[in-house]
C-alpha atoms as a PDB file:
ATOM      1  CA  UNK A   1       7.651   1.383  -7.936  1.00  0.00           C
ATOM      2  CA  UNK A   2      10.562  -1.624  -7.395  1.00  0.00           C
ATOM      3  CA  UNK A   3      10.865  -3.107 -10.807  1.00  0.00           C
ATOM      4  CA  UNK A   4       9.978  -6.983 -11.632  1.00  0.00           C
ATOM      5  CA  UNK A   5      11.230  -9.113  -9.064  1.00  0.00           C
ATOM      6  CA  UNK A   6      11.171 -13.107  -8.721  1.00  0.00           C
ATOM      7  CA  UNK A   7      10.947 -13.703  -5.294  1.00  0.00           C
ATOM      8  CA  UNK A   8      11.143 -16.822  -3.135  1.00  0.00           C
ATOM      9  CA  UNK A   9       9.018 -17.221   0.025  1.00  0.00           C
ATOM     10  CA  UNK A  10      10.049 -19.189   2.538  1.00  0.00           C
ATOM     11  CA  UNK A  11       7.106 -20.020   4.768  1.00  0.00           C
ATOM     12  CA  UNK A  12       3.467 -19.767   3.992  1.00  0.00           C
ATOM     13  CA  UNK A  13       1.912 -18.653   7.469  1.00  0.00           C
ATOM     14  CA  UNK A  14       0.288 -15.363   7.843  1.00  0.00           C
ATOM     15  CA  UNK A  15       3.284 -13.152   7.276  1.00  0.00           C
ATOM     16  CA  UNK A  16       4.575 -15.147   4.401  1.00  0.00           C
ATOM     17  CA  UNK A  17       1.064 -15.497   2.444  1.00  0.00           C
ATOM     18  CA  UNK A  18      -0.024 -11.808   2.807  1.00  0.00           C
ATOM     19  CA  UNK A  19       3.500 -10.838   1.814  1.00  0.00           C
ATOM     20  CA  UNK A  20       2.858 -12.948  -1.170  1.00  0.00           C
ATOM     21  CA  UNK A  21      -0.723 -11.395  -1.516  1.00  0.00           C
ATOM     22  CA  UNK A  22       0.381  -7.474  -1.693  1.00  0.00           C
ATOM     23  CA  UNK A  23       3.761  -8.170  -3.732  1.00  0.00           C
ATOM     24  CA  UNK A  24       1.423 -10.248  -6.677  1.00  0.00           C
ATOM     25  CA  UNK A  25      -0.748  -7.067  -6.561  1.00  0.00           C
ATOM     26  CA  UNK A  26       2.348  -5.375  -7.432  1.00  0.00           C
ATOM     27  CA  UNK A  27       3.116  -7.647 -10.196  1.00  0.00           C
ATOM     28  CA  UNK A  28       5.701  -9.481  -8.806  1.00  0.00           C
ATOM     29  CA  UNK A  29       6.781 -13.273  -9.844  1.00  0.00           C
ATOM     30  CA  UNK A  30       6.479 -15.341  -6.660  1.00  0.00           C
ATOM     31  CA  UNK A  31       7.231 -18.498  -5.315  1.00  0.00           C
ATOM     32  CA  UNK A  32       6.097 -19.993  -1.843  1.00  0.00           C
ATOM     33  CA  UNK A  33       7.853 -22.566  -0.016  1.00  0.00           C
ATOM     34  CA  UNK A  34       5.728 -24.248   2.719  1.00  0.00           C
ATOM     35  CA  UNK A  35       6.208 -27.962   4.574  1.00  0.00           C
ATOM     36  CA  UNK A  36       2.349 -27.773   5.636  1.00  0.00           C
ATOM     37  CA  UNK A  37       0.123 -29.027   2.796  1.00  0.00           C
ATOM     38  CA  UNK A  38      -3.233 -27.253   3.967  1.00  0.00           C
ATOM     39  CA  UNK A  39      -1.169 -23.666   3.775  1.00  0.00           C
ATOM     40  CA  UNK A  40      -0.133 -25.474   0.556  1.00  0.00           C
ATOM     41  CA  UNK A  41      -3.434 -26.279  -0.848  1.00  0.00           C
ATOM     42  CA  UNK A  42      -5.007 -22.989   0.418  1.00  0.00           C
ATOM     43  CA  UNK A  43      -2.055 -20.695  -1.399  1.00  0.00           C
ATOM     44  CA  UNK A  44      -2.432 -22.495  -4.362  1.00  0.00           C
ATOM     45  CA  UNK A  45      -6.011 -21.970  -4.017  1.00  0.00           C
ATOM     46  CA  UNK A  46      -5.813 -17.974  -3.884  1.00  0.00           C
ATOM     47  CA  UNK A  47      -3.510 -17.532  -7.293  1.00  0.00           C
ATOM     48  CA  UNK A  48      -0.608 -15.468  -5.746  1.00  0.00           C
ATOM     49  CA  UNK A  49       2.507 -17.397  -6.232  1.00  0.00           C
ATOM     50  CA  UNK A  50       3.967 -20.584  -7.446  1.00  0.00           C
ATOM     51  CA  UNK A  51       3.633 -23.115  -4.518  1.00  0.00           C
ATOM     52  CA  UNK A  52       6.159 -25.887  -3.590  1.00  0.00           C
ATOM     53  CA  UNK A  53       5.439 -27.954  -0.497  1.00  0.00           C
ATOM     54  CA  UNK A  54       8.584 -28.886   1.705  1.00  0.00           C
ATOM     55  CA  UNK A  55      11.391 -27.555   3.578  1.00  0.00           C
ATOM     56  CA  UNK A  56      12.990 -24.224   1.997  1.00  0.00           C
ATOM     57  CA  UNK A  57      16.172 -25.227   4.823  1.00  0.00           C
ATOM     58  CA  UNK A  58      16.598 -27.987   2.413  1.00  0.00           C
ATOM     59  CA  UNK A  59      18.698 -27.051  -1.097  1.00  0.00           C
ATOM     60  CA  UNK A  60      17.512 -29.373  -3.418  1.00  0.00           C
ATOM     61  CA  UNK A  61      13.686 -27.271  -2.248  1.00  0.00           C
ATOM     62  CA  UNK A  62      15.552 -24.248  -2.623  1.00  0.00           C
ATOM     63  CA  UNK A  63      17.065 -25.583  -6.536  1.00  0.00           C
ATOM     64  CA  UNK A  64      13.172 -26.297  -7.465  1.00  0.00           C
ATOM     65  CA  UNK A  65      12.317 -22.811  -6.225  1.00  0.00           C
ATOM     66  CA  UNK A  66      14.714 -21.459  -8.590  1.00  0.00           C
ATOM     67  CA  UNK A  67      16.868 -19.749  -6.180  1.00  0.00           C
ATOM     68  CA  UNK A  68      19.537 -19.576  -8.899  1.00  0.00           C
ATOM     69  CA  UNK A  69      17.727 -17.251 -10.874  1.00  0.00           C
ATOM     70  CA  UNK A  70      15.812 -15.620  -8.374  1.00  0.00           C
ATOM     71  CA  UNK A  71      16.358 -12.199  -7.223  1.00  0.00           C
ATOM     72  CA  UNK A  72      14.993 -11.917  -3.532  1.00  0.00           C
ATOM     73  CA  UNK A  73      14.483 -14.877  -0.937  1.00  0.00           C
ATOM     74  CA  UNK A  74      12.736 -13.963   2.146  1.00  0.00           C
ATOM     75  CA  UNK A  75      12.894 -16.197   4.866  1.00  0.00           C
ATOM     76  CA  UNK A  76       9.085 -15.186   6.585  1.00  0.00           C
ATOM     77  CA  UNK A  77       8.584 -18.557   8.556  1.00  0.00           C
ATOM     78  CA  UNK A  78       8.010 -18.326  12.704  1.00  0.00           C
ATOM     79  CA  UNK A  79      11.562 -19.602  13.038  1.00  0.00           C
ATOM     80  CA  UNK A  80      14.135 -17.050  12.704  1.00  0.00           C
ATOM     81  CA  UNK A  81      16.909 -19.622  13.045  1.00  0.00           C
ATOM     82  CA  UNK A  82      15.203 -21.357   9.857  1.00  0.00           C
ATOM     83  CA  UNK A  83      14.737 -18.109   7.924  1.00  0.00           C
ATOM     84  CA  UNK A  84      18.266 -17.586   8.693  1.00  0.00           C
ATOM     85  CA  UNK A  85      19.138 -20.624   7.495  1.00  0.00           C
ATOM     86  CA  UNK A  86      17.336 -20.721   4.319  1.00  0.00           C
ATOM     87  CA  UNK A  87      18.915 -17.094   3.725  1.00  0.00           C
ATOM     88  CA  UNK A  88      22.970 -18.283   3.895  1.00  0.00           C
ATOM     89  CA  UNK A  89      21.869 -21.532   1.819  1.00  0.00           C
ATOM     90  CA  UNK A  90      20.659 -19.363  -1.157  1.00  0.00           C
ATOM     91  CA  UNK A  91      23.697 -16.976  -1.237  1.00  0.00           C
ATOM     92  CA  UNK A  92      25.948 -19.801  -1.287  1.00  0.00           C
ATOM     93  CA  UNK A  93      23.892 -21.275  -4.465  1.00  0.00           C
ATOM     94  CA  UNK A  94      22.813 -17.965  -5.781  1.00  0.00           C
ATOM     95  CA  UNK A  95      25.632 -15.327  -5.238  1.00  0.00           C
ATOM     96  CA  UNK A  96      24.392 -11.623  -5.160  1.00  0.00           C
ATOM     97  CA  UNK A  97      21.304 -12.672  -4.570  1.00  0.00           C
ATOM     98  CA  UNK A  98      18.977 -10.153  -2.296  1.00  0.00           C
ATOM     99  CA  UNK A  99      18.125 -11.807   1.665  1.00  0.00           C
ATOM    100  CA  UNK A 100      15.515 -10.969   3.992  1.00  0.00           C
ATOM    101  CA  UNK A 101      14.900 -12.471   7.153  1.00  0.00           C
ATOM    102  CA  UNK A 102      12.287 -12.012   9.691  1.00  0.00           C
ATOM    103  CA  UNK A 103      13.379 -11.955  13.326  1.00  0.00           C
ATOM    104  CA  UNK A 104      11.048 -12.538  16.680  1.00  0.00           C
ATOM    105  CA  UNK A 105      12.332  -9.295  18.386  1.00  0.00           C
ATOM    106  CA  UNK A 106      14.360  -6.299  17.781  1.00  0.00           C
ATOM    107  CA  UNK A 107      17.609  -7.943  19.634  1.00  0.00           C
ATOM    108  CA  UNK A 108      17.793 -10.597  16.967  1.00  0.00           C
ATOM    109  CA  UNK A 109      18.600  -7.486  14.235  1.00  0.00           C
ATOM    110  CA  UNK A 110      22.579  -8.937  14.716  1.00  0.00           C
ATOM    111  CA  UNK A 111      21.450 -11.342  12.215  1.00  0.00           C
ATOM    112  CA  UNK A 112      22.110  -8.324   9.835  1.00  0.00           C
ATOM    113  CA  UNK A 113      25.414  -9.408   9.517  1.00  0.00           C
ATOM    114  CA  UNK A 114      24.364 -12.617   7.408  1.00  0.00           C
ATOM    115  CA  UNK A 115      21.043 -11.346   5.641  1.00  0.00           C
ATOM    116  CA  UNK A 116      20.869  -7.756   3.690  1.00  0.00           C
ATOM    117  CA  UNK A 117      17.585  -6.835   5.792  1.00  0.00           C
ATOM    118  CA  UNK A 118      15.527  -8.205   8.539  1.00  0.00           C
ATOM    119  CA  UNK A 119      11.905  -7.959   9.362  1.00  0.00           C
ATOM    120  CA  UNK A 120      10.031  -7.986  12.402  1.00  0.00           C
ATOM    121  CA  UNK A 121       6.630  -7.958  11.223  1.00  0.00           C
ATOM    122  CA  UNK A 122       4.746  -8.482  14.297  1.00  0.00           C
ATOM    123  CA  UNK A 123       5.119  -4.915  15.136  1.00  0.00           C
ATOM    124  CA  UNK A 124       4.763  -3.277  11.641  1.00  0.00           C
ATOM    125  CA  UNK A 125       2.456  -5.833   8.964  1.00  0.00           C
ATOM    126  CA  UNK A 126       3.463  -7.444   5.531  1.00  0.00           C
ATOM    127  CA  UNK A 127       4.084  -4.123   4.496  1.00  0.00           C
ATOM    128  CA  UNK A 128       7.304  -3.705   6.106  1.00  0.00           C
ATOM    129  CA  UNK A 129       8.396  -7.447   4.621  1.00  0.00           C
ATOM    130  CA  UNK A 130       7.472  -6.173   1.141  1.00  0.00           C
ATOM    131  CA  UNK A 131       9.498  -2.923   1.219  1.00  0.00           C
ATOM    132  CA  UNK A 132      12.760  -4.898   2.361  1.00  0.00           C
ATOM    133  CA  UNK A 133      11.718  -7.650  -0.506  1.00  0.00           C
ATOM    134  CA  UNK A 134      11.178  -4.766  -2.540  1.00  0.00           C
ATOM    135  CA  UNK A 135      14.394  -2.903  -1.777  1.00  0.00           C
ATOM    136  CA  UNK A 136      11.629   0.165  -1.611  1.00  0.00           C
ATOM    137  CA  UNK A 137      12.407   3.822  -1.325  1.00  0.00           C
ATOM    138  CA  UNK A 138       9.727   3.593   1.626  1.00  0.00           C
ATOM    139  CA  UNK A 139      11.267   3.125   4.898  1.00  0.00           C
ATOM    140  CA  UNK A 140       8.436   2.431   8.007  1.00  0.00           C
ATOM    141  CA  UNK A 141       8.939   3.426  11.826  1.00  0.00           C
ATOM    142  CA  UNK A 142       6.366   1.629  12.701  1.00  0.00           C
ATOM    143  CA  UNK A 143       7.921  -0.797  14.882  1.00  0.00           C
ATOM    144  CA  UNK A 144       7.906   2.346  17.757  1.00  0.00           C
ATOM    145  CA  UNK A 145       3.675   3.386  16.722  1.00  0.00           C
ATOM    146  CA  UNK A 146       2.258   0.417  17.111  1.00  0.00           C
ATOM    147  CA  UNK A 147      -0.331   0.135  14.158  1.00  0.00           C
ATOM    148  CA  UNK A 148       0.514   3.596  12.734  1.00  0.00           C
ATOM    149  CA  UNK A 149       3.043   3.832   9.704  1.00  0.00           C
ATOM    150  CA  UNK A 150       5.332   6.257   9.520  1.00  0.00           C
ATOM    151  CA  UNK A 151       7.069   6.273   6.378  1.00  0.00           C
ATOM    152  CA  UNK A 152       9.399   7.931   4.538  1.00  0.00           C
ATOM    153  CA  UNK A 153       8.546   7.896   1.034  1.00  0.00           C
ATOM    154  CA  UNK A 154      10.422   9.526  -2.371  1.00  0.00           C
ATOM    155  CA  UNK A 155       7.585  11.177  -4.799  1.00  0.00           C
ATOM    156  CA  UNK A 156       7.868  10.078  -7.925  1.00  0.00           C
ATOM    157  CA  UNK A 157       7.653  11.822 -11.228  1.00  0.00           C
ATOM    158  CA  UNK A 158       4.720  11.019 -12.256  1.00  0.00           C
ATOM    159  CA  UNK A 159       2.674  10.780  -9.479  1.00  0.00           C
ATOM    160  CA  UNK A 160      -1.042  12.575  -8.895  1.00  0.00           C
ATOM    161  CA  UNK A 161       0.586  14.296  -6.299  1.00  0.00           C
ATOM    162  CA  UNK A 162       3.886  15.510  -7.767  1.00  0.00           C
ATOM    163  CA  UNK A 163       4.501  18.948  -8.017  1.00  0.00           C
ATOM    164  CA  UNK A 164       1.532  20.009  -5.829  1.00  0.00           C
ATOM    165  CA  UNK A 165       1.055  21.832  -2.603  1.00  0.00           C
ATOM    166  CA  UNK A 166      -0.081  20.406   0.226  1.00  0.00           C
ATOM    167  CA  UNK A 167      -3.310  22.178   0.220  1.00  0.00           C
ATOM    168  CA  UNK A 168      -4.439  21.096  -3.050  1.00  0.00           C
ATOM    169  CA  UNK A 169      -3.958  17.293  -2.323  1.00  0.00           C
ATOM    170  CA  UNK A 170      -6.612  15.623  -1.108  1.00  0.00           C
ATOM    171  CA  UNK A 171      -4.983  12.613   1.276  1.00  0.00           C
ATOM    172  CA  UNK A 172      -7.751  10.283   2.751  1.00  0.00           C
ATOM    173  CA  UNK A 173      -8.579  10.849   6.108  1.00  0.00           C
ATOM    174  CA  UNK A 174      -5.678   9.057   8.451  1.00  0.00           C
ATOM    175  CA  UNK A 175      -2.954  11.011   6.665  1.00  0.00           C
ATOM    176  CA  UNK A 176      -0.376  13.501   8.300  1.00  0.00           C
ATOM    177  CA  UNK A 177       2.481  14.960   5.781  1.00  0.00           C
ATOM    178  CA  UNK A 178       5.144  15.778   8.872  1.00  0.00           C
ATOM    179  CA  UNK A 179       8.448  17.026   7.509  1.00  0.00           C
ATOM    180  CA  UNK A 180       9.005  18.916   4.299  1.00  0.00           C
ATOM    181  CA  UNK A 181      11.593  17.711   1.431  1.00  0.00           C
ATOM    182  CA  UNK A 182      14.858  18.037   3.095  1.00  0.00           C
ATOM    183  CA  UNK A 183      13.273  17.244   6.475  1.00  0.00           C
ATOM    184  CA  UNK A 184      14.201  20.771   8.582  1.00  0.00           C
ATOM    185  CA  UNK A 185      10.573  21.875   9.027  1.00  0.00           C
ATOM    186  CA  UNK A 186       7.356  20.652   9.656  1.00  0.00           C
ATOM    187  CA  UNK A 187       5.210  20.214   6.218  1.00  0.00           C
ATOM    188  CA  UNK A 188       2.926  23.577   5.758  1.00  0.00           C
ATOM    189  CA  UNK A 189      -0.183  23.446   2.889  1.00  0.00           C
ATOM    190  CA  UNK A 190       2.182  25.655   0.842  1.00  0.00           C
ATOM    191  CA  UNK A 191       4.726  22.449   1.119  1.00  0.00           C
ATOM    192  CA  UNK A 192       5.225  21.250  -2.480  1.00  0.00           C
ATOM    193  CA  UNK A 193       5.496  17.870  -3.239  1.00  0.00           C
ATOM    194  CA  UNK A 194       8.497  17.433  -5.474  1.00  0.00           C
ATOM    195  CA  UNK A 195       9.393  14.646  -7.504  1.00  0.00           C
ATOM    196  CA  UNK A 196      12.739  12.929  -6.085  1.00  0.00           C
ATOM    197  CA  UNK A 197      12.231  14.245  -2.905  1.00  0.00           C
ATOM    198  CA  UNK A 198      11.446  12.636   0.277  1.00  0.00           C
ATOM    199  CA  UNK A 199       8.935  13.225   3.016  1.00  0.00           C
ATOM    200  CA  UNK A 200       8.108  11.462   6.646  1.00  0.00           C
ATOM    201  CA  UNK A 201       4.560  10.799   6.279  1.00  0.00           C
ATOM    202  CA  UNK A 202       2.218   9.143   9.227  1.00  0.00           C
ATOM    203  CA  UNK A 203      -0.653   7.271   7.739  1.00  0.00           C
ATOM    204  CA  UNK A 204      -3.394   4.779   9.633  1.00  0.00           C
ATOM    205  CA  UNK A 205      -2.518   1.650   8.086  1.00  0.00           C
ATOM    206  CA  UNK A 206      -6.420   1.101   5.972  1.00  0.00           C
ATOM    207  CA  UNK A 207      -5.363   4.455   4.154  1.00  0.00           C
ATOM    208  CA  UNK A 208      -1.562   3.675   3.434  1.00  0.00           C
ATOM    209  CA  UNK A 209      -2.551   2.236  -0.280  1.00  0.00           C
ATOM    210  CA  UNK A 210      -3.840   5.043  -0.895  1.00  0.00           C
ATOM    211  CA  UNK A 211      -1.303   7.473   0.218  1.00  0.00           C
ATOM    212  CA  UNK A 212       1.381   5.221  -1.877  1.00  0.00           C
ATOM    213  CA  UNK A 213      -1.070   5.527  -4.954  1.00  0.00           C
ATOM    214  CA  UNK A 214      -1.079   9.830  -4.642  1.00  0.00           C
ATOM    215  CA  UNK A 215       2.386   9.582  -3.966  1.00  0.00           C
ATOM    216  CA  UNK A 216       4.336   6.847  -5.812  1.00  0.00           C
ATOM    217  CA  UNK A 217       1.495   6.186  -8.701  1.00  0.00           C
END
């Protein structure tokens, strides 16, 4: 798992509130920047993250955020120009700081040049958003599978499923371990699970919690 993270949000929609939602579950520090009060007042409502009402493009919003000693500012509004935007603004106040930007198709990824990921989350969830944020070891496909994830995802030490075959892991229903550790074969049930490694996993996306939890703790 990442390790503690302040994060900024910039926008409060659907993207940026249930990418607020999971990354408080993983025991994040957040912070939500949103002009509209009713996203606002119904944020604040749900206990996930700090909540300032206004415009993230604008740096004294950005200052009250914290930016300066924040360590991730994701810019998850509808407008990638704005998300953009709010990105370059905190690097130039906040220096090393980590940027993510979400994007409305896949031509728009040239805006990789001025942000250190981007997101397009229509295609892939929140999830994706909080593995950039997160600078995770799990990497998603699922832009090309439409709802299904397929991830690539590092075992860790002391997960339930480290050091186990295949066989004698019992993966919810949804689940399809595809490539063994250094990704030459195709996963067999004698395929052990080994701590460090990495393995391309498919999962239906009301199971992928639970495949983390076996596999990441």
């Amino acid at each position: 798992m990442a390790s503690h993270l302040n994060v900024i949000i910039a926008g409060g929609g659907r993207v940026g509130f249930q990418t607020a939602a999971m990354l408080d579950d993983r025991g994040h520090d957040l912070t939500v920047v949103e002009p509209r009060r009713d996203r606002c007042d119904a944020i604040a409502d749900e206990y996930v993250a700090t909540v300032i009402c206004g415009d993230a493009s604008n740096p004294d919003i950005l200052q009250q955020a914290g930016v300066e000693s924040a360590d991730v500012v994701a810019g998850l509004t509808g407008e990638p120009g704005l998300n953009l935007a709010v990105c370059m603004e905190a690097v130039e106040m906040a220096p090393g700081i980590r940027t993510v930007a979400r994007i409305d198709n896949r031509e728009r990824a040239g805006y990789r040049r001025f942000v250190d990921e981007t997101v397009f989350p229509e295609a892939a969830g929140a999830r994706v958003a909080v593995n950039e944020i997160e600078g995770s070891d799990v990497r998603s496909l699922a832009d090309v599978t439409g709802s299904l994830d397929i991830m690539e995802i590092r075992v860790e030490e002391n997960a339930p499923a480290a050091n186990k075959e295949l066989r004698e892991v019992r993966f919810p229903a949804g689940t399809l371990v595809i490539s063994d550790d250094d990704g030459e074969r195709v996963a067999r049930p004698d395929t052990t699970l080994t701590p460090g490694k990495r393995y391309v996993i498919a999962v239906e996306p009301d199971v992928a919690d639970e495949v983390m939890n076996l596999l990441r703790g």
